[in-house]
Protein backbone atom coordinates (compact mmCIF):
# COMPACT_ATOMS: atom_id res chain seq x y z
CA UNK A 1 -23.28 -0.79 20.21
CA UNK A 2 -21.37 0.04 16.76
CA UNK A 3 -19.90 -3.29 15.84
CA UNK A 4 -19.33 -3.48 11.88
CA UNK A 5 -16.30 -2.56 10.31
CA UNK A 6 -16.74 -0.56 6.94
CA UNK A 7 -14.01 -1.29 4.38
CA UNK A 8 -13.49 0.60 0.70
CA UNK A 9 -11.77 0.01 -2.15
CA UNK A 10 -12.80 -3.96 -1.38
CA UNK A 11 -12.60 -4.83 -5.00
CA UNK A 12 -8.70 -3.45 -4.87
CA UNK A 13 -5.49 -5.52 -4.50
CA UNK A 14 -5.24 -5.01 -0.90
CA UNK A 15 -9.14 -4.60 -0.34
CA UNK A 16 -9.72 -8.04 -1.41
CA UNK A 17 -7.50 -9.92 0.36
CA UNK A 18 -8.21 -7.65 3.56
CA UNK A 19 -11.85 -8.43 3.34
CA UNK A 20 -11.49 -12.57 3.25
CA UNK A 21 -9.01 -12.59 5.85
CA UNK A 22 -11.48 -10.70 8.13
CA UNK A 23 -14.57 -12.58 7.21
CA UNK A 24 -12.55 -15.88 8.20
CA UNK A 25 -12.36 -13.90 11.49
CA UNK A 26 -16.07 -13.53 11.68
CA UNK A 27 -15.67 -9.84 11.59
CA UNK A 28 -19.18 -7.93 10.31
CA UNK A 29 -18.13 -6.04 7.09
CA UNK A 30 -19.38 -3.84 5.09
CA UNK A 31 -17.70 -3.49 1.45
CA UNK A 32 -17.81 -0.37 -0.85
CA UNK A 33 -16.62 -0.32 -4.30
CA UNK A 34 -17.43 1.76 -7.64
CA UNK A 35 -18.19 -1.33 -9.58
CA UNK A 36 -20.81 -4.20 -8.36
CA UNK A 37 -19.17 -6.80 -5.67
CA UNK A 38 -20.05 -9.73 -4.35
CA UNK A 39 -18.01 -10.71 -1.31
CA UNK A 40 -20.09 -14.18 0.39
CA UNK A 41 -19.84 -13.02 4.23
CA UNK A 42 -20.01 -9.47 3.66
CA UNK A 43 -22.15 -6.49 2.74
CA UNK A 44 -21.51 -5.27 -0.51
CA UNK A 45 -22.52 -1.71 -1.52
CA UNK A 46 -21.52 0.74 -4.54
CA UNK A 47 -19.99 3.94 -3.99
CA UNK A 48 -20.05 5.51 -7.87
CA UNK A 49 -17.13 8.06 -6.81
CA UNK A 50 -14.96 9.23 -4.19
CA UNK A 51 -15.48 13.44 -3.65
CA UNK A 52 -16.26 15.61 -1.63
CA UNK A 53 -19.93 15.27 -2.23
CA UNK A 54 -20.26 11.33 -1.79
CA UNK A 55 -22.88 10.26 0.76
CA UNK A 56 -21.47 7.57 2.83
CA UNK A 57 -23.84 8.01 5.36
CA UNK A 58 -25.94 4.47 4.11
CA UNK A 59 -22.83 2.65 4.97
CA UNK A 60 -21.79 3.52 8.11
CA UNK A 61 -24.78 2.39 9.83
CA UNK A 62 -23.72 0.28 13.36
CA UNK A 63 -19.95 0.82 11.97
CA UNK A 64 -16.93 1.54 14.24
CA UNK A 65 -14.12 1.18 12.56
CA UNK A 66 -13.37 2.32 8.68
CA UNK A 67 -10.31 0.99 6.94
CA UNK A 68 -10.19 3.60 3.74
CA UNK A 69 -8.46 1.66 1.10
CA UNK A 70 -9.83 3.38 -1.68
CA UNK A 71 -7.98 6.20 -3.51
CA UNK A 72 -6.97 7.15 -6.88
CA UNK A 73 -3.62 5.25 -7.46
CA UNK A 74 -0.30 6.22 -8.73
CA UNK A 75 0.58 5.88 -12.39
CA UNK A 76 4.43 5.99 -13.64
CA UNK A 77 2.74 8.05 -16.35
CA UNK A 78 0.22 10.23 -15.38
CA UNK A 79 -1.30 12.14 -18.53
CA UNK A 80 -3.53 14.69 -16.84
CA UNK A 81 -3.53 18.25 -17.21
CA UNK A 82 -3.43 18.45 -14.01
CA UNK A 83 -2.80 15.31 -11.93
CA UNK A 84 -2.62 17.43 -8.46
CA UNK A 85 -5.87 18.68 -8.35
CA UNK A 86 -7.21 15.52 -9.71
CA UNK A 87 -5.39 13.54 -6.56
CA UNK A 88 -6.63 16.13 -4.21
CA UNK A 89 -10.09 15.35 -5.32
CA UNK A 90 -9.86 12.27 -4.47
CA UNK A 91 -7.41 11.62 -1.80
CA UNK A 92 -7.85 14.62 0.30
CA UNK A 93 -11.17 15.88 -0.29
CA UNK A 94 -12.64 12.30 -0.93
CA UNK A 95 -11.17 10.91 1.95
CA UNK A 96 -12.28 14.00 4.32
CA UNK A 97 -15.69 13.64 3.15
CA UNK A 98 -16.20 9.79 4.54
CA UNK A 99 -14.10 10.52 7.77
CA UNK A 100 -16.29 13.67 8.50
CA UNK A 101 -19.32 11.46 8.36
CA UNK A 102 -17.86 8.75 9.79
CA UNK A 103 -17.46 10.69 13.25
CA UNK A 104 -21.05 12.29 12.96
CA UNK A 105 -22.49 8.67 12.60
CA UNK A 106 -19.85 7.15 16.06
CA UNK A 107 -17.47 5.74 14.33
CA UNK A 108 -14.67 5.42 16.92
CA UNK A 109 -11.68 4.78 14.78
CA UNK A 110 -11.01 5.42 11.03
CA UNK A 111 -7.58 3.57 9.66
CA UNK A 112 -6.01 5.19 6.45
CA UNK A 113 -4.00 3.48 3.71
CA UNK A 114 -1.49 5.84 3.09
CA UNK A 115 1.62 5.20 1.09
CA UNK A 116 5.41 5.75 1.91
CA UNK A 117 5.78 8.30 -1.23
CA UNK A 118 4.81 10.75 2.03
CA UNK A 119 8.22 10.29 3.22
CA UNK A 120 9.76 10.71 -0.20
CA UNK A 121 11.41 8.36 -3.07
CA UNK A 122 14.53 7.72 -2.19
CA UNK A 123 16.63 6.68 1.30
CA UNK A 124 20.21 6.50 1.71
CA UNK A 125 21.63 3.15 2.05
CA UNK A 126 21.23 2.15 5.71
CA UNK A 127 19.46 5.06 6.51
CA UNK A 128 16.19 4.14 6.51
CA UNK A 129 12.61 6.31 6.95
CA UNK A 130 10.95 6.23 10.24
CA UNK A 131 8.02 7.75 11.19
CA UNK A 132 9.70 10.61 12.74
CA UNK A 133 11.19 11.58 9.39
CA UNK A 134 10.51 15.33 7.65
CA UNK A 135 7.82 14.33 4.97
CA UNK A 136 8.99 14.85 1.53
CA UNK A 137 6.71 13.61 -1.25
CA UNK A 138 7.52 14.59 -4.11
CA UNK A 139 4.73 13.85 -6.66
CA UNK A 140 1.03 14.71 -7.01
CA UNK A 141 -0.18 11.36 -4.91
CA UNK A 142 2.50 11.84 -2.23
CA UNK A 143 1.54 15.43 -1.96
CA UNK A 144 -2.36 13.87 -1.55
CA UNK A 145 -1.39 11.42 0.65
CA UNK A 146 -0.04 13.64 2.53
CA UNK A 147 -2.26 16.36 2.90
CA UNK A 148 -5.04 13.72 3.88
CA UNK A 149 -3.16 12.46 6.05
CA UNK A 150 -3.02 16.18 7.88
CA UNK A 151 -6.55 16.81 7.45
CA UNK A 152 -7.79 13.30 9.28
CA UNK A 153 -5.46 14.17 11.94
CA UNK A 154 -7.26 17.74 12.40
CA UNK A 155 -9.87 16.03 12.65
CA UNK A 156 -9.53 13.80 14.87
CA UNK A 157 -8.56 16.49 17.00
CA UNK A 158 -11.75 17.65 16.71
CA UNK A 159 -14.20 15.16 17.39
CA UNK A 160 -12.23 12.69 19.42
CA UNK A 161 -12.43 10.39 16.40
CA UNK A 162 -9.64 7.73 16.39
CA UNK A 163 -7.05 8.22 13.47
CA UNK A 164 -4.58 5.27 12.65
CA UNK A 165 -2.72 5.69 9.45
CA UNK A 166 -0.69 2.90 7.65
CA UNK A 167 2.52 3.48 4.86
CA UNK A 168 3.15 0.76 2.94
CA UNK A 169 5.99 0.54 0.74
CA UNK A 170 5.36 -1.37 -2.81
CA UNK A 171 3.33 -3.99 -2.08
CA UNK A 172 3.41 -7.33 -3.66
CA UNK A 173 1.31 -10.75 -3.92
CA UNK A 174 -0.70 -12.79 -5.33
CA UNK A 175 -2.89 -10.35 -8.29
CA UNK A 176 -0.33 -7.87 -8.04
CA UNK A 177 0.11 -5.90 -11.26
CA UNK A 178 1.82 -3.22 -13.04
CA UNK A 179 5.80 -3.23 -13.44
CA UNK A 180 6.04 -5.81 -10.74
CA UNK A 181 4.32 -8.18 -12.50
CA UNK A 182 6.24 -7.62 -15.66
CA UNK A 183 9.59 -8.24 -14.11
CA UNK A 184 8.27 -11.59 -12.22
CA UNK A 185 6.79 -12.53 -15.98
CA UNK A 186 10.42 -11.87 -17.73
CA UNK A 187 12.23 -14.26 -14.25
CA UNK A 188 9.47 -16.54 -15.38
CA UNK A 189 10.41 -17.02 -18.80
CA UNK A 190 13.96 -16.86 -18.52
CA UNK A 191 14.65 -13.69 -20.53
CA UNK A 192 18.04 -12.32 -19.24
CA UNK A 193 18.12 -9.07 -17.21
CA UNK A 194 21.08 -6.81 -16.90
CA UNK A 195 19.97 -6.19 -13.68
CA UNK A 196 22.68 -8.77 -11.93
CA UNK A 197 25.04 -5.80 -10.32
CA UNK A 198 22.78 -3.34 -8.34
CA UNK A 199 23.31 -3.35 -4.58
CA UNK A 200 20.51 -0.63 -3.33
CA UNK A 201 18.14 -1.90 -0.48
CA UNK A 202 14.43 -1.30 -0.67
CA UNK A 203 11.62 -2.58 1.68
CA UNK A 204 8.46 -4.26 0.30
CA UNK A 205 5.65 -5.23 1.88
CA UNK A 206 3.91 -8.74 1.15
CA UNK A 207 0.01 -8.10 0.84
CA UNK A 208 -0.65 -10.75 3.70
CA UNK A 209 2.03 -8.98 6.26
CA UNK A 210 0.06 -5.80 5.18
CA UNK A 211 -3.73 -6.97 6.10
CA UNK A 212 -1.83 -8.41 9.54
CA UNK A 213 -0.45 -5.01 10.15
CA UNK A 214 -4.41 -3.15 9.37
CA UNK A 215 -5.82 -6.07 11.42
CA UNK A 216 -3.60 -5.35 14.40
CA UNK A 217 -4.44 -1.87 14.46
CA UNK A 218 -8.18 -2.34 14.63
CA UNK A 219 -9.61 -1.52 17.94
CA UNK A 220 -6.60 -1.37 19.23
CA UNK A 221 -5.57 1.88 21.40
CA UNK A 222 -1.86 1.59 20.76
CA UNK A 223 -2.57 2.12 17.55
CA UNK A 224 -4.86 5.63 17.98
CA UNK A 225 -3.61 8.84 16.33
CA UNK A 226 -0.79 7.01 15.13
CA UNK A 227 1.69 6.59 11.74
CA UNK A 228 2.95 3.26 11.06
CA UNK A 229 5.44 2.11 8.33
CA UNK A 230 5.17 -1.55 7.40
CA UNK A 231 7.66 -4.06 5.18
CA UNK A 232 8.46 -7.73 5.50
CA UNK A 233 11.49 -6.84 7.58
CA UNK A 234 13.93 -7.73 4.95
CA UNK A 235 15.09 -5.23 3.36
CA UNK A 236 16.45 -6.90 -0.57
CA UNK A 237 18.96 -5.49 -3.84
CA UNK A 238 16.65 -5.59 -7.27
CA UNK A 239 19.24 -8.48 -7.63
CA UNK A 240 18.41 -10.26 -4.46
CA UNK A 241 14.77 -10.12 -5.53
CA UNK A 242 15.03 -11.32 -9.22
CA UNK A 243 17.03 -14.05 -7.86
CA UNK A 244 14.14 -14.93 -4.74
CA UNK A 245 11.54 -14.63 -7.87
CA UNK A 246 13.79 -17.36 -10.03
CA UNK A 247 13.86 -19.65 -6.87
CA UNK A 248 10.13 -18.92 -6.58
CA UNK A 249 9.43 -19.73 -10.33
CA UNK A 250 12.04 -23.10 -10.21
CA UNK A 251 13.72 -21.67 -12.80
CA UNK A 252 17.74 -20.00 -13.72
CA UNK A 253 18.34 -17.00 -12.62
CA UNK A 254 19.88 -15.19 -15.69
CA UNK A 255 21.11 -11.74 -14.52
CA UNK A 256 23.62 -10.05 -16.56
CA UNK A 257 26.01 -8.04 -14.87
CA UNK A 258 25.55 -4.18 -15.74
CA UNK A 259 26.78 -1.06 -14.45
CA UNK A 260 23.91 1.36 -12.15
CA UNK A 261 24.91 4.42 -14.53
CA UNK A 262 25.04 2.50 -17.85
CA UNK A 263 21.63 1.42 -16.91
CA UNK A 264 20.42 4.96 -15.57
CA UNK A 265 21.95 6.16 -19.08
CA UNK A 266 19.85 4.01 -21.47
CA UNK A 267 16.59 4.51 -19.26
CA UNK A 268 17.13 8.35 -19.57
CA UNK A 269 17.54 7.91 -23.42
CA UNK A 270 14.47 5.81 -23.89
CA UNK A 271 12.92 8.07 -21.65
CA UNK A 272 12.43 5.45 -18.81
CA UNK A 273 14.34 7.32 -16.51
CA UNK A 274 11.35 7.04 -13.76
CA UNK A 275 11.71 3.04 -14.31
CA UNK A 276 15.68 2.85 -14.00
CA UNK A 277 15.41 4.74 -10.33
CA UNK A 278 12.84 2.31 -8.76
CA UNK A 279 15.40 -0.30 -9.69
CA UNK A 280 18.36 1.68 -8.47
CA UNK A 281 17.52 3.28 -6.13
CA UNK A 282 17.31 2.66 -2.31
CA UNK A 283 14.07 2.76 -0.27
CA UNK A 284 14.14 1.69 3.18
CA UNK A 285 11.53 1.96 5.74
CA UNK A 286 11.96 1.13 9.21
CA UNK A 287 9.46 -1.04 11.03
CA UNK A 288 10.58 -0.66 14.70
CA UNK A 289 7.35 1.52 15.98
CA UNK A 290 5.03 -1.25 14.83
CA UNK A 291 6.58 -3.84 16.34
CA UNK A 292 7.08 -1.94 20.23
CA UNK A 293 3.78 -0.25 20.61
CA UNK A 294 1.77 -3.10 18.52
CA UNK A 295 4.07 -5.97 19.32
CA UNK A 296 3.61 -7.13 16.13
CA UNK A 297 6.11 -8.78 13.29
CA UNK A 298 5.45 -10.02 9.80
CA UNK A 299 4.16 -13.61 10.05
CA UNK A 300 5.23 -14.04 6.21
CA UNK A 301 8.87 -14.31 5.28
CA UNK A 302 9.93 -12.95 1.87
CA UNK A 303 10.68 -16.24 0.92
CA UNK A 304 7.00 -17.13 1.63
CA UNK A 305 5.39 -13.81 0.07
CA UNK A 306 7.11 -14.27 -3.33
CA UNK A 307 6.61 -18.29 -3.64
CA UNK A 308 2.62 -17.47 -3.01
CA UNK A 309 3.15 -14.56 -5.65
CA UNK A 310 4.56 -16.96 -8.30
CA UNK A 311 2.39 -19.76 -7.78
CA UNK A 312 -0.35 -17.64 -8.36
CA UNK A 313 1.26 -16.46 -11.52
CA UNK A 314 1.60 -19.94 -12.77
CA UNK A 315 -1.02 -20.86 -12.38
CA UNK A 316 -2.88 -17.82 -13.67
């Protein structure tokens, strides 16, 4: 009887910390990732690409379950001719090539990392996405998302394969990167931030409360040929979350107070308009479905997610 559980992108943010929590759980894992691993507990194997002509068929020996973390990412600047087609490769076609071999070999379930960019970029206040909501992406790797997220459904229509797929919003935690890291680094340091007077709302999700969400789905028929949308359940202002980080970090919070538009203004003259509407903007996601068909809640509190985030930046 298929047993293992094949995870990708285990060298990844998420991927890591998703592979130690299950080998703590004694789970039987095998790991794939473009670069060599070594995971004590696990199987480590290299997968050089992610296409449609990748043979996954070495991995998914005795597997039942595959948790597809690996994708090509979003960039705030993508400088490819064509960044669509270079997503689809990936994403879609990628993506459709391990979950079509995955149900030839048995696998019973296959769990997707998605992204909330399916839904779109920007929510009301107080009106936040659900599951139910028209998709809207509207760049190339929400279009990708997307359209694997169609195609695994298709087939799992087909071939009775299980399909569970999982939109996070940003996530955050300890090795996080990018511009989240930068704007914990300036809290950190004490460099003031006009960022003291914007009142959107936006969901994140702490990495932890995301591998408890994937880990609650495996195996688990509530969660067959379902979409779930994850967060901490606290929905925060870019205020409210510089000011969490400073309390994190034991230091000042030193927010200036600064208009939304005089912000949006300077951002569109330095041309970091894209920059300006992740910190203005709302982006709510509603968590409801996960926690009545899964019964599941976060078992991190914000407060919890961002002190493990700083520590590790300290002491990093």
């Amino acid at each position: 009887m298929n047993s293992k559980i094949l995870l990708t992108g285990a060298s990844g943010f998420v991927g890591q910390r998703l592979a130690h929590s299950l080998i703590q759980k004694n789970v039987p894992l095998v790991c794939t990732s473009r670069k060599t691993l070594r995971i004590d507990g696990a199987e480590c194997q290299i997968v050089d690409d992610l296409g449609r002509s990748t043979d996954w068929r070495h991995c998914l020996g005795e597997v039942s379950t595959v948790i597809h973390c690996a994708a090509r990412v979003h960039v705030m600047q993508d400088t490819a001719n064509d960044p669509l087609h270079l997503f689809r490769q990936v994403n879609v076609a990628g993506t459709l090539q391990l979950a079509e071999q995955a149900a030839a070999a048995g696998v019973q379930q296959f769990i997707f990392l998605s992204s909330v960019k399916v839904n779109g970029e920007e929510t009301k206040a107080g009106a936040a996405f659900s599951e139910d909501c028209q998709a809207l992406p509207s760049d190339p790797y929400g279009i990708s998302k997307l359209e694997a997220e169609q195609a695994l459904f298709e087939l799992g229509r087909t071939t009775g394969m299980a399909i569970t797929v999982i939109r996070p919003p940003l996530v955050y935690g300890p090795g996080v990167g990018a511009n989240f890291l930068s704007m914990l680094r300036w809290v950190q340091r004490g460099i003031p931030l006009p960022l003291g007077s914007i009142r959107n709302q936006r969901s994140f999700v702490y990495v932890d409360n995301l591998v408890s969400l994937i880990t609650c789905c495996i195996a688990n028929p509530h969660s067959y040929n379902q979409v779930f949308l994850v967060s901490d359940g606290h929905d925060m202002s870019t205020t409210e979350l510089l000011r969490k980080s400073a309390t994190a970090f034991k230091v000042a919070s030193r927010l200036l107070p600064c208009p939304p538009s005089f912000l949006r203004m300077i951002a569109k003259i330095s041309g970091k308009k894209s920059v300006a509407d992740r910190l203005c903007q709302s982006l709510q996601v509603n968590i409801n479905k996960a926690k009545r068909l899964l019964e599941w809640t976060p078992p991190f509190t914000v407060e919890q997610g961002l002190q493990a985030t700083a520590n590790h930046i300290t002491e990093s």
